[in-house]
Each structure stands twice: as C-alpha cells, then as structure tokens.
PDB file of N, CA and C in Angstrom:
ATOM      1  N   UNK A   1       7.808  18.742  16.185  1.00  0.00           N
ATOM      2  CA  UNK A   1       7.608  17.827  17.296  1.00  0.00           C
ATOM      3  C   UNK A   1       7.171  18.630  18.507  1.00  0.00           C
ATOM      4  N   UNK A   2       6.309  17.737  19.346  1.00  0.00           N
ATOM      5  CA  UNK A   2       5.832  18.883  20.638  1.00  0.00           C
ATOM      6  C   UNK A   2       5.764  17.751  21.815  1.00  0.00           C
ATOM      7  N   UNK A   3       6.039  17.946  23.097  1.00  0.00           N
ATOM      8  CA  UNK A   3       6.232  16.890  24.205  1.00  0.00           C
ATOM      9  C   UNK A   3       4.873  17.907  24.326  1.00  0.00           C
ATOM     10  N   UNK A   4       3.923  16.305  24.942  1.00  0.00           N
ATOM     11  CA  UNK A   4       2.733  16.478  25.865  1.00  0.00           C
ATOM     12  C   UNK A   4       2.440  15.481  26.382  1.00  0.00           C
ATOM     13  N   UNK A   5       1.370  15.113  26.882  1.00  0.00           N
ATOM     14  CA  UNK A   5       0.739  14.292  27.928  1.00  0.00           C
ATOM     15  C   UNK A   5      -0.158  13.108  27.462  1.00  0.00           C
ATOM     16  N   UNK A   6      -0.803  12.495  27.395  1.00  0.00           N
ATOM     17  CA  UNK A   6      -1.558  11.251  26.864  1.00  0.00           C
ATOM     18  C   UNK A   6      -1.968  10.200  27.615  1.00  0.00           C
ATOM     19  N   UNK A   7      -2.694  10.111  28.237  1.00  0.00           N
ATOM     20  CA  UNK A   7      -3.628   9.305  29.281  1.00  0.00           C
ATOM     21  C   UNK A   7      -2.749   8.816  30.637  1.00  0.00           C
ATOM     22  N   UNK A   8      -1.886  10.472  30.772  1.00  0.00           N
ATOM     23  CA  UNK A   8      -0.911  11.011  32.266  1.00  0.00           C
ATOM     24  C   UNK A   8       0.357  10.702  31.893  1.00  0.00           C
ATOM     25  N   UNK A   9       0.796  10.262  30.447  1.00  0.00           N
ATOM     26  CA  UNK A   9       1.952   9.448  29.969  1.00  0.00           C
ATOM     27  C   UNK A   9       2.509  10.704  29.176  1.00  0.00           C
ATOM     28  N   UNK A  10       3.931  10.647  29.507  1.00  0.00           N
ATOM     29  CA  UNK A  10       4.634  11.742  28.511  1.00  0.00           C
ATOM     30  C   UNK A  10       5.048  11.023  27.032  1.00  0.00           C
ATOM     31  N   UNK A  11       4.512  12.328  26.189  1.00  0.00           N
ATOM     32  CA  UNK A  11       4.777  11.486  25.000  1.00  0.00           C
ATOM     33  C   UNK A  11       5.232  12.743  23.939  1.00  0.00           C
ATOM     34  N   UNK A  12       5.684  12.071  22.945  1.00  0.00           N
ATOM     35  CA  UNK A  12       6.094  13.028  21.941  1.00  0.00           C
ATOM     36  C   UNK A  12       4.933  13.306  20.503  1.00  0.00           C
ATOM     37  N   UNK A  13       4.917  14.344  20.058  1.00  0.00           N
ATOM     38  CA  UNK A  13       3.751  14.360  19.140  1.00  0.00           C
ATOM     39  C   UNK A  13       4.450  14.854  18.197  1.00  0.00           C
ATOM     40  N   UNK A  14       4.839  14.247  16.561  1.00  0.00           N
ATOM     41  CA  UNK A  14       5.364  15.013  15.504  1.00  0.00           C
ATOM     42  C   UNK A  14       4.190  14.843  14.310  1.00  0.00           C
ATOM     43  N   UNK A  15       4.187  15.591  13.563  1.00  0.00           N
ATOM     44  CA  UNK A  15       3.413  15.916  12.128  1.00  0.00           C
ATOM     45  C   UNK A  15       3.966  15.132  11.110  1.00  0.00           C
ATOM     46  N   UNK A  16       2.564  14.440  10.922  1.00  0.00           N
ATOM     47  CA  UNK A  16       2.898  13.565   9.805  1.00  0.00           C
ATOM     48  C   UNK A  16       3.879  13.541   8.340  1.00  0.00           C
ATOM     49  N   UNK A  17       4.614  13.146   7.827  1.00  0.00           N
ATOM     50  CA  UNK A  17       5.077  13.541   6.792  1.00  0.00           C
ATOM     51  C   UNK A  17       4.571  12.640   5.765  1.00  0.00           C
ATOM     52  N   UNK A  18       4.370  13.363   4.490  1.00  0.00           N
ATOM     53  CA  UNK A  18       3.510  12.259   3.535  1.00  0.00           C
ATOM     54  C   UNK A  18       3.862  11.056   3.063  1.00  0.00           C
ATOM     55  N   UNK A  19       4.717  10.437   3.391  1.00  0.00           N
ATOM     56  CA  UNK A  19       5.222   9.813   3.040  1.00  0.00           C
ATOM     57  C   UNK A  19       4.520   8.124   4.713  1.00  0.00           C
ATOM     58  N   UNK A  20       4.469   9.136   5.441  1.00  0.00           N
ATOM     59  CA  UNK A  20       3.818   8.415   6.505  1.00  0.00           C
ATOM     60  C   UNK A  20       2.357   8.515   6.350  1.00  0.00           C
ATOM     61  N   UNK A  21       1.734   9.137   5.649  1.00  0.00           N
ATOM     62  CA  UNK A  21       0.282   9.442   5.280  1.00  0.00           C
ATOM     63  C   UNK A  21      -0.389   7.734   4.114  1.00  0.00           C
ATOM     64  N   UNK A  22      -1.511   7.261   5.207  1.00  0.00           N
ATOM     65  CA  UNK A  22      -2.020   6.342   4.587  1.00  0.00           C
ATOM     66  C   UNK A  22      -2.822   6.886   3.439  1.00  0.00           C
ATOM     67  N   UNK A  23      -2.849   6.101   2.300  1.00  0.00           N
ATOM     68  CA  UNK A  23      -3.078   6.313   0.737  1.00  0.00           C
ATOM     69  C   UNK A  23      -4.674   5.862   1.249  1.00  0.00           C
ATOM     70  N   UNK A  24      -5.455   7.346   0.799  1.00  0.00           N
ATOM     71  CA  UNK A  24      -7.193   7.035   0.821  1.00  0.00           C
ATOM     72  C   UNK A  24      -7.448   6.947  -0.831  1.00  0.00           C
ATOM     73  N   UNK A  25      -7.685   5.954  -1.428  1.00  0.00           N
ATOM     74  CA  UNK A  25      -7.820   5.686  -2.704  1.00  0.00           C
ATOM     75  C   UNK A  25      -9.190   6.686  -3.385  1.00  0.00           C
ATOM     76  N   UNK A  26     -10.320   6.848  -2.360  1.00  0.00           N
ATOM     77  CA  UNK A  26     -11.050   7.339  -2.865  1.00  0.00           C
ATOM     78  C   UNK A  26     -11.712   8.393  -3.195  1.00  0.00           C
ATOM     79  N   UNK A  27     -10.409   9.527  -2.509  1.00  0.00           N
ATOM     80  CA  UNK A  27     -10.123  10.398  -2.699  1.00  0.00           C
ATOM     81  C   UNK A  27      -8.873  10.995  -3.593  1.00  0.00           C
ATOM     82  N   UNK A  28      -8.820  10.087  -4.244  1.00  0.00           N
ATOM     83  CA  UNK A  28      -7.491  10.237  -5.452  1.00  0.00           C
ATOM     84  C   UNK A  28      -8.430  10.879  -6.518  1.00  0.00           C
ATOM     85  N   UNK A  29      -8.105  11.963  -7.328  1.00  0.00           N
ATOM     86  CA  UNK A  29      -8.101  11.941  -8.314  1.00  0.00           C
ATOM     87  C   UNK A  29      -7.744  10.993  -9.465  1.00  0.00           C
ATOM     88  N   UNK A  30      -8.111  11.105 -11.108  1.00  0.00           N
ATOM     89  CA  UNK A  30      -7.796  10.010 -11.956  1.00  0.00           C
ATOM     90  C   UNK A  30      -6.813   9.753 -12.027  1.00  0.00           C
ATOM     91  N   UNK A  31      -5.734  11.137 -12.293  1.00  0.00           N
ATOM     92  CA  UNK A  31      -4.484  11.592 -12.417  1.00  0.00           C
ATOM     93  C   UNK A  31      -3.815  10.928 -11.708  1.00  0.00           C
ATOM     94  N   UNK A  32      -3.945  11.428  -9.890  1.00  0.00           N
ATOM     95  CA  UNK A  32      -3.650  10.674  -8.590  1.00  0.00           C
ATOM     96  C   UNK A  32      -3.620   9.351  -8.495  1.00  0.00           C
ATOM     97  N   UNK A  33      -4.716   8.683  -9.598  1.00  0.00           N
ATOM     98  CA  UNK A  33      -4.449   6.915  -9.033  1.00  0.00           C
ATOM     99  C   UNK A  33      -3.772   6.360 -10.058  1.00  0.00           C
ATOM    100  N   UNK A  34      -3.688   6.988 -11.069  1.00  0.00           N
ATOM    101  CA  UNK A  34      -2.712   6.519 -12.054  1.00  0.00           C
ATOM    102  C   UNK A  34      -1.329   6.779 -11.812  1.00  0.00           C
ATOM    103  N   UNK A  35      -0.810   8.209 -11.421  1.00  0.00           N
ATOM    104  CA  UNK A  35       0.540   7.856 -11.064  1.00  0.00           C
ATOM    105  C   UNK A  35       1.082   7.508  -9.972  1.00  0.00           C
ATOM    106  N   UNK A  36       0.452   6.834  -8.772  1.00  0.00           N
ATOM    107  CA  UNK A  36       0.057   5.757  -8.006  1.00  0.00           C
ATOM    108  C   UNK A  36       0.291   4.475  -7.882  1.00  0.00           C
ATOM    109  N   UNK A  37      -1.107   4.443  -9.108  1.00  0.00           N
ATOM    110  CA  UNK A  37      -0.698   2.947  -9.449  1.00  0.00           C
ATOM    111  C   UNK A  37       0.495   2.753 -10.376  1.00  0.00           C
ATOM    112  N   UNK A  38       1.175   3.383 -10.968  1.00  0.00           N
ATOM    113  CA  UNK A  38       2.356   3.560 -11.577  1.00  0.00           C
ATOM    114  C   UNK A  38       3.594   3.283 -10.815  1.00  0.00           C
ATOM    115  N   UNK A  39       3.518   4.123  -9.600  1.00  0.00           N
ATOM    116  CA  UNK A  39       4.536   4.122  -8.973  1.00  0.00           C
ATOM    117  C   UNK A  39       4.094   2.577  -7.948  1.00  0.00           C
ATOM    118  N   UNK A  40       3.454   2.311  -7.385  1.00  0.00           N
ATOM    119  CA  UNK A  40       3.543   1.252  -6.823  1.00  0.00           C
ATOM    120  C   UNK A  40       3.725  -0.429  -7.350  1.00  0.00           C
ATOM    121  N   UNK A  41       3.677  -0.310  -9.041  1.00  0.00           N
ATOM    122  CA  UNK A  41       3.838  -1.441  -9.781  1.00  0.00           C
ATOM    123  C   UNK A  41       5.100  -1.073 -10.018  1.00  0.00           C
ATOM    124  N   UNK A  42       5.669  -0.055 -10.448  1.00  0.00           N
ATOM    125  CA  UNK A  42       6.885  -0.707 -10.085  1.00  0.00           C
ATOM    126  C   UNK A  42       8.192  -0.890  -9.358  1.00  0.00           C
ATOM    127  N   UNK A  43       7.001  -0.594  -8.360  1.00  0.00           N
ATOM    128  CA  UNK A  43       8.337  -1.051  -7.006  1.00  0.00           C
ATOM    129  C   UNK A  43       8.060  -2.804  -6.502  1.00  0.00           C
ATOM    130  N   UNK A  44       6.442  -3.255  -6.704  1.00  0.00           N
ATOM    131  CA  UNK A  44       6.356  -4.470  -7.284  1.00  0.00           C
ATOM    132  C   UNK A  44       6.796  -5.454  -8.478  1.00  0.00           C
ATOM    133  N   UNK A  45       7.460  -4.332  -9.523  1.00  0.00           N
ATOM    134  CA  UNK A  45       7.638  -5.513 -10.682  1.00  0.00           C
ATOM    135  C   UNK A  45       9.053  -5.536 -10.454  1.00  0.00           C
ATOM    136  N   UNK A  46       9.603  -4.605  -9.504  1.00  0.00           N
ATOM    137  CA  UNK A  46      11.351  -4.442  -9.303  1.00  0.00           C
ATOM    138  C   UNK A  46      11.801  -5.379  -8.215  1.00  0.00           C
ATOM    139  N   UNK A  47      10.679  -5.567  -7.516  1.00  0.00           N
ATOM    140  CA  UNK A  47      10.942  -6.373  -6.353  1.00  0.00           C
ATOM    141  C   UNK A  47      10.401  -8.125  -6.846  1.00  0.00           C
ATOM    142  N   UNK A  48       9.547  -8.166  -7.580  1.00  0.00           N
ATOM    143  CA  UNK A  48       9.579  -9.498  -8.086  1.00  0.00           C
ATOM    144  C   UNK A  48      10.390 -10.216  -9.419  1.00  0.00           C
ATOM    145  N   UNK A  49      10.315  -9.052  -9.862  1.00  0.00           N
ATOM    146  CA  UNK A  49      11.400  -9.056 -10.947  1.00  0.00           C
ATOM    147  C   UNK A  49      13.068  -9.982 -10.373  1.00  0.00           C
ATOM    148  N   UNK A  50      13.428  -8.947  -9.453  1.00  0.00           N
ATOM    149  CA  UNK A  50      14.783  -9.382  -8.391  1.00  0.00           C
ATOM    150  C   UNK A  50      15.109 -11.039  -8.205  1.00  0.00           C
ATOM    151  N   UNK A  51      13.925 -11.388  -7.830  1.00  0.00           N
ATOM    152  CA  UNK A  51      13.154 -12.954  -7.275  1.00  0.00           C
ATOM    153  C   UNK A  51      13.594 -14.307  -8.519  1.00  0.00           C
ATOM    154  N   UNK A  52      14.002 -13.612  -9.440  1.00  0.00           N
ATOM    155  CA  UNK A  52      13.781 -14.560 -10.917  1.00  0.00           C
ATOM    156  C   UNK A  52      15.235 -14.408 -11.367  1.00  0.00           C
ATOM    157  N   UNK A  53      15.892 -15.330 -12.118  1.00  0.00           N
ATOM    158  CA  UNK A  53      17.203 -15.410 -12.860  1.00  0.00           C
ATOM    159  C   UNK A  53      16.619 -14.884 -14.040  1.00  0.00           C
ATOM    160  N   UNK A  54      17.641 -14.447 -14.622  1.00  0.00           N
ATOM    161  CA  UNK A  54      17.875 -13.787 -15.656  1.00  0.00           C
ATOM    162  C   UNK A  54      17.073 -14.404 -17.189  1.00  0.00           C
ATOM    163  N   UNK A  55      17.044 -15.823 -17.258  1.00  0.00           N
ATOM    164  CA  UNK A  55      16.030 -16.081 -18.227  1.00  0.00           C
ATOM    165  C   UNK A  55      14.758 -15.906 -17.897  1.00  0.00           C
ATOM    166  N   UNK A  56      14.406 -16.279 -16.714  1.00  0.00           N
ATOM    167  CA  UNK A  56      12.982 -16.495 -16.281  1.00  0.00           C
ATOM    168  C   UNK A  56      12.411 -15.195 -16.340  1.00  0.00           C
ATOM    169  N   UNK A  57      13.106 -14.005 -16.343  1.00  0.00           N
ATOM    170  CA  UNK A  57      12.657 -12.487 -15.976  1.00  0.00           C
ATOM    171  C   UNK A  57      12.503 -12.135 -17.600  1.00  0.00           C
ATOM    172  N   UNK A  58      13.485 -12.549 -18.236  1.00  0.00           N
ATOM    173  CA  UNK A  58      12.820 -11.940 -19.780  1.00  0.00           C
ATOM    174  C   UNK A  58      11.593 -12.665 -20.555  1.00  0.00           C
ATOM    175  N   UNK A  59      11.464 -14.053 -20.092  1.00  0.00           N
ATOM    176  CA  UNK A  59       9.958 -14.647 -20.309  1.00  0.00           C
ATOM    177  C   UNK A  59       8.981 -14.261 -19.681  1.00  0.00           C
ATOM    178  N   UNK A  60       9.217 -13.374 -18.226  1.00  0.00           N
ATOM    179  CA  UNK A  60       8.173 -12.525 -17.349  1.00  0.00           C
ATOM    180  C   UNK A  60       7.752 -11.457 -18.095  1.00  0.00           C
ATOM    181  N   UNK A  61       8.759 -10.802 -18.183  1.00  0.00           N
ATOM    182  CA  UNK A  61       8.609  -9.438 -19.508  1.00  0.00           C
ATOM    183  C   UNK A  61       8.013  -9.802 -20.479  1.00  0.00           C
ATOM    184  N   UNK A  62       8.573 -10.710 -21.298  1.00  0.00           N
ATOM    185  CA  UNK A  62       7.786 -10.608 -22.201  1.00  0.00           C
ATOM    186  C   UNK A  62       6.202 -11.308 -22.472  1.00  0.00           C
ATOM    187  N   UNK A  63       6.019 -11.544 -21.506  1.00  0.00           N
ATOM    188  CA  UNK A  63       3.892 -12.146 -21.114  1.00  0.00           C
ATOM    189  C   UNK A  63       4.071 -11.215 -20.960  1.00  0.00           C
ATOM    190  N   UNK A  64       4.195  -9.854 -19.921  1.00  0.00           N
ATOM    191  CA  UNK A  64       3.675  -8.946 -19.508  1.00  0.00           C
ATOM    192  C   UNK A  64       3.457  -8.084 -20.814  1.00  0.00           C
ATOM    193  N   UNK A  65       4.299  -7.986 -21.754  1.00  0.00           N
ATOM    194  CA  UNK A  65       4.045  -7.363 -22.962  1.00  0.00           C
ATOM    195  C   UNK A  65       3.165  -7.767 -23.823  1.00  0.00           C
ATOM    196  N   UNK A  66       3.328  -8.804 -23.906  1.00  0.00           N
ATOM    197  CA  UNK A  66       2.447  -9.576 -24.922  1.00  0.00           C
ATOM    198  C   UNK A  66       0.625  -9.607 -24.302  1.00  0.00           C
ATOM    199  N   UNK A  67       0.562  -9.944 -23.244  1.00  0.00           N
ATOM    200  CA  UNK A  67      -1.211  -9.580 -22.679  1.00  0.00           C
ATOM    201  C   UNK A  67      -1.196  -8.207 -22.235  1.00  0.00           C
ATOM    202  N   UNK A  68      -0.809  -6.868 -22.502  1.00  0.00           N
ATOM    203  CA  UNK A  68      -0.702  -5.600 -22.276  1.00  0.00           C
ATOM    204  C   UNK A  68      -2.450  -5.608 -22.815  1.00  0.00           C
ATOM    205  N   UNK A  69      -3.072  -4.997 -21.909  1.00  0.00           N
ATOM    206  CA  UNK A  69      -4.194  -4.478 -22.768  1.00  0.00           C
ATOM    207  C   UNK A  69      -4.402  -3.037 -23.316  1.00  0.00           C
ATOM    208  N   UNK A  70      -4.804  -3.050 -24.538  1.00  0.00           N
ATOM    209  CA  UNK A  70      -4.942  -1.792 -25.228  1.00  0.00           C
ATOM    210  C   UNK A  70      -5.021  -0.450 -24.291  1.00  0.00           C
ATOM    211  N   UNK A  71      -4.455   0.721 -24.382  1.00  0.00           N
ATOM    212  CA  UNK A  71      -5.245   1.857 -23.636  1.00  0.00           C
ATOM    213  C   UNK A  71      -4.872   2.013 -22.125  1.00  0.00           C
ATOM    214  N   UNK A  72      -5.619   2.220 -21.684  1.00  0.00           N
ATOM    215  CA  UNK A  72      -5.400   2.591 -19.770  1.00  0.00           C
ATOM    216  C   UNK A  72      -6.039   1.709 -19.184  1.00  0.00           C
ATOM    217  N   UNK A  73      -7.015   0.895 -19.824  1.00  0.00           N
ATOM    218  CA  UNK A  73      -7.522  -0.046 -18.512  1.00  0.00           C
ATOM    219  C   UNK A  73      -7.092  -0.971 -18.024  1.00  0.00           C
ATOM    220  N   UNK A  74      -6.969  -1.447 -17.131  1.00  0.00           N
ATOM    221  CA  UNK A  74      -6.592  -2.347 -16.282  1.00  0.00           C
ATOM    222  C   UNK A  74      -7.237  -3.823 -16.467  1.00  0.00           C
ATOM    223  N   UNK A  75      -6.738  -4.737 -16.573  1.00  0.00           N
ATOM    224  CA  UNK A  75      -7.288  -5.855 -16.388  1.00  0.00           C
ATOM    225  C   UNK A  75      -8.283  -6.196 -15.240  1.00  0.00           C
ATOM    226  N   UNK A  76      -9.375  -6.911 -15.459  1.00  0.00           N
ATOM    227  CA  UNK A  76     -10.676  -7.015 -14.342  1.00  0.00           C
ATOM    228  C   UNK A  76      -9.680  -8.178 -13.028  1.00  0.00           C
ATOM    229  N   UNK A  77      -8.854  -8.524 -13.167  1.00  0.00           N
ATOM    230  CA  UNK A  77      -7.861 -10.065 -12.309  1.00  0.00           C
ATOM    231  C   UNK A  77      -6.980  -8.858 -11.672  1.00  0.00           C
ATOM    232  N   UNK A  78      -6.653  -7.347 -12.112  1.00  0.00           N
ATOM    233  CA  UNK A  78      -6.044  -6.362 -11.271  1.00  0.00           C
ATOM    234  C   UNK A  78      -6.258  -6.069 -10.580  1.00  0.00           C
ATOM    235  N   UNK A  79      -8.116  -5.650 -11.109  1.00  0.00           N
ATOM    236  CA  UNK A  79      -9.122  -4.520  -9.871  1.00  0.00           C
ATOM    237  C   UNK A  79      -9.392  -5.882  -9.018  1.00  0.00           C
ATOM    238  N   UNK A  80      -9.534  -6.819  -9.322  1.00  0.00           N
ATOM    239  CA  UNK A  80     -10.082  -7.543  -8.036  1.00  0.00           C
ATOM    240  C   UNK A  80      -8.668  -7.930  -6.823  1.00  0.00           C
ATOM    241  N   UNK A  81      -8.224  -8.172  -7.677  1.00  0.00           N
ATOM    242  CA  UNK A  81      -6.119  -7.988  -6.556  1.00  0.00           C
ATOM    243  C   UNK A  81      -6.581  -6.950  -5.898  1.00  0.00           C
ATOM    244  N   UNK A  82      -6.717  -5.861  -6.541  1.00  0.00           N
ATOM    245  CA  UNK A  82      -6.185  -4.581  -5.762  1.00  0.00           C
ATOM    246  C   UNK A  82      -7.439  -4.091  -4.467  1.00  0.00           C
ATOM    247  N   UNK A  83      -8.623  -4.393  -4.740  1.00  0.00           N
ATOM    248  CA  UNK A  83      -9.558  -4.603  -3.972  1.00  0.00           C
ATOM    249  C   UNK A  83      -9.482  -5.600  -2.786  1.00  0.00           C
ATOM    250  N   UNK A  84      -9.143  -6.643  -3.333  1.00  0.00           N
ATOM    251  CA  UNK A  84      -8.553  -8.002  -1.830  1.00  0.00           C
ATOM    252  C   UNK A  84      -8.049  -7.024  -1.369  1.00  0.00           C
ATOM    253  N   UNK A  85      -6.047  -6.351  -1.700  1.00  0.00           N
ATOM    254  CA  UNK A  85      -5.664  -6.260  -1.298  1.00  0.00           C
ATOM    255  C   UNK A  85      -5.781  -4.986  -0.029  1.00  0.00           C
ATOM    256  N   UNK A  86      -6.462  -3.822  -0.525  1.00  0.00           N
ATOM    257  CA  UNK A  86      -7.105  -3.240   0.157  1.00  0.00           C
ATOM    258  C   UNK A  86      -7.929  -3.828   1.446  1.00  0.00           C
ATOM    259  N   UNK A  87      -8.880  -4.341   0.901  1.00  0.00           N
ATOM    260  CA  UNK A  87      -9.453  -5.086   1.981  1.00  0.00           C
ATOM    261  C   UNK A  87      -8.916  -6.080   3.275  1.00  0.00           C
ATOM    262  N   UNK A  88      -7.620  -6.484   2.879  1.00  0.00           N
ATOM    263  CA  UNK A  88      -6.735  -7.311   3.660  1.00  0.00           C
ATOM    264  C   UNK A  88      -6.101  -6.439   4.941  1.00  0.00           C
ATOM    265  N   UNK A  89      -5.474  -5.506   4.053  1.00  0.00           N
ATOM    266  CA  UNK A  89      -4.604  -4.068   4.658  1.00  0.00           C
ATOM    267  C   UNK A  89      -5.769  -2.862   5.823  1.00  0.00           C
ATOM    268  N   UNK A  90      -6.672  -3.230   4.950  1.00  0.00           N
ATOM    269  CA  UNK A  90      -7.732  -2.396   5.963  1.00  0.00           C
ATOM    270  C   UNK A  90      -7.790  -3.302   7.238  1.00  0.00           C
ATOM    271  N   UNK A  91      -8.693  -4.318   7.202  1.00  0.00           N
ATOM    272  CA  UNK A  91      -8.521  -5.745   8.565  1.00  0.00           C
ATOM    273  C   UNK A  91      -7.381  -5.635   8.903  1.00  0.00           C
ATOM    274  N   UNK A  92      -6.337  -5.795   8.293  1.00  0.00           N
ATOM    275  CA  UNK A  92      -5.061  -5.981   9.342  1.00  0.00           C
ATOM    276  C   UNK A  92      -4.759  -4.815  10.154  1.00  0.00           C
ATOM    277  N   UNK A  93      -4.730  -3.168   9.800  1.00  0.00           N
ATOM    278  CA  UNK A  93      -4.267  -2.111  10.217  1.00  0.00           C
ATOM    279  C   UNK A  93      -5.943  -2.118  11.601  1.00  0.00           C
ATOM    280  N   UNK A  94      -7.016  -2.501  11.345  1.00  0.00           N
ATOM    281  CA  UNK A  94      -7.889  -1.995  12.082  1.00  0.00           C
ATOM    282  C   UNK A  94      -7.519  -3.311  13.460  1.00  0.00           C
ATOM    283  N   UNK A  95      -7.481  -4.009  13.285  1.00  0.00           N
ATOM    284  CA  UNK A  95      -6.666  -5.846  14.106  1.00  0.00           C
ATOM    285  C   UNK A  95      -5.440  -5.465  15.304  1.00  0.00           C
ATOM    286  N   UNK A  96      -4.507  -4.616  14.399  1.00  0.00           N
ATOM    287  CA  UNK A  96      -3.341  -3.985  14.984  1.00  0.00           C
ATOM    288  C   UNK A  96      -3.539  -2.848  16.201  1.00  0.00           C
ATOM    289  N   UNK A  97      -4.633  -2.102  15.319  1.00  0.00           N
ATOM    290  CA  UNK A  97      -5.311  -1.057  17.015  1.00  0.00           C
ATOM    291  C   UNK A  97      -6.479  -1.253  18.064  1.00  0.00           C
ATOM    292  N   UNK A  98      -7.495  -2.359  17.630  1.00  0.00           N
ATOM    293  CA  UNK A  98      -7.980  -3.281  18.427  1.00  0.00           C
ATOM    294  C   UNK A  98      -6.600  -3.872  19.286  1.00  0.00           C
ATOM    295  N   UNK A  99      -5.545  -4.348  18.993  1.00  0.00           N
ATOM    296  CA  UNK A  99      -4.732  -5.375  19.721  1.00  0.00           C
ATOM    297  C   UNK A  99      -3.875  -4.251  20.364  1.00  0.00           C
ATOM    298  N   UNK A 100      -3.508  -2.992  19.863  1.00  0.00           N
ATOM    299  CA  UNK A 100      -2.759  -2.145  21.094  1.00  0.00           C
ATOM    300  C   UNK A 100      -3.749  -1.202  22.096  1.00  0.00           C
ATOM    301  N   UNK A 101      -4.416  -0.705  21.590  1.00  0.00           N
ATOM    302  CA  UNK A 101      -6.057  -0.647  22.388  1.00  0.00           C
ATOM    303  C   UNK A 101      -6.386  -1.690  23.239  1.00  0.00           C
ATOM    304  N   UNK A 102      -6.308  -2.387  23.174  1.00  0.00           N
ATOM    305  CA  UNK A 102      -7.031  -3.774  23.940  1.00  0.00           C
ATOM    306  C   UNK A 102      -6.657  -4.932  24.802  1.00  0.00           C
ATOM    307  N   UNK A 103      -5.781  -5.278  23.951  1.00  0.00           N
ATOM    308  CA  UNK A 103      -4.626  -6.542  24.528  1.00  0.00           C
ATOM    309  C   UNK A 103      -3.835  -5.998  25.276  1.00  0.00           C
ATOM    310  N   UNK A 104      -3.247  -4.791  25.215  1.00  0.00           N
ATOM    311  CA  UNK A 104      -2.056  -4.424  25.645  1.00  0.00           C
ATOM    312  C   UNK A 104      -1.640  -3.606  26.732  1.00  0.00           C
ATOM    313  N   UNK A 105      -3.651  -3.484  27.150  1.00  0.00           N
ATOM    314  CA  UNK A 105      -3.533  -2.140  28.646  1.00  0.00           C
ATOM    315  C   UNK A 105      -2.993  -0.858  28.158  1.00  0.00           C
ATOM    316  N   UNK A 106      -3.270  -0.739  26.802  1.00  0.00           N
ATOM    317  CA  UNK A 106      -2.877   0.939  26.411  1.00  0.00           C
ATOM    318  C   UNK A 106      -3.982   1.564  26.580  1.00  0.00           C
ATOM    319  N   UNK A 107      -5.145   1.986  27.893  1.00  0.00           N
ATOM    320  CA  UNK A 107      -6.131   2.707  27.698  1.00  0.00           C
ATOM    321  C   UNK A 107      -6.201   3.449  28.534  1.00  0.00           C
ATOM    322  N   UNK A 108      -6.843   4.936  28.359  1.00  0.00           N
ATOM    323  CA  UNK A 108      -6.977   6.128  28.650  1.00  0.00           C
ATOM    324  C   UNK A 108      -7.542   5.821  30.716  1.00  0.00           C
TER     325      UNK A 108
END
C-alpha cells in the first residue's frame, strides 16, 4: 500500500491481488479456460444446485448427465450464454465508470 495524491485528494494506492484481477478471456490459454471454466461452473452448479429440494436437484443431475456431450466441447446454448454474459459484464463495468467519472463530480 502507498498514500499519494489524486486530482489534490489523498488517497491510498494498494496492488492488485489476483483474485481482484478481472478475468481477460482472451488471453487465457486452453489449459487456462478450461480450468476456469471448471472452476466457475461449479460455483454456479453449487449455488443453483442450493436453490432446489432435494428431489428436484437429483432430476437436475441427472439431465445434466444424461445431455453431457461427448469429449471437451461445450454445447453451442453455452458459448452463446457465456458470450451474452461477457458482453453484459463488459456494458455494465464500462456504465459503472462512465457514472463515477461523470455523474458523480469525480474529475481530475
């Protein structure tokens, strides 16, 4: 962490930790977006999973098993999710610094 200055305003400056580091997809390696997308399904299937009683979650499971597609690829109804969703997250994060930039009299 380092105290400095910022448009005459005292402020604090600390180094990112990766965990605070926004995910650039297109700079992932194959490796990189697979255990990725690994890890982020299932903190999605744990968190929707949660959402469902106990019968309804083993009839979830088991569609999810049963339309598994062969191999590593992904279903084409994934890549287009995951593309919205990107695209959503991009507009909203760029919306958010237009609106503290702008709306809010945060300028230099």
């Amino acid at each position: 962490m380092l105290a400095a200055r910022l448009c005459g305003k005292p402020v604090i400056i600390r180094e990112l930790r990766p965990q605070d580091l926004k995910v650039e997809l297109a700079e992932l390696s194959s490796e990189e977006a697979i255990a990725t997308a690994r890890f982020l399904a299932e903190i999605l299937g744990q968190a929707h999973g949660r959402q469902m009683n106990v019968p309804t979650r083993r009839k979830w499971l088991s569609g999810l098993k049963r339309y598994r597609p062969a191999g590593d690829e992904a279903p084409s109804w994934l890549w287009k999710s995951v593309a919205e969703l990107i695209s959503i997250h991009e507009l909203a994060y760029l919306e958010h610094c237009r609106g503290w930039a702008f709306d809010s009299g945060n300028r230099c």
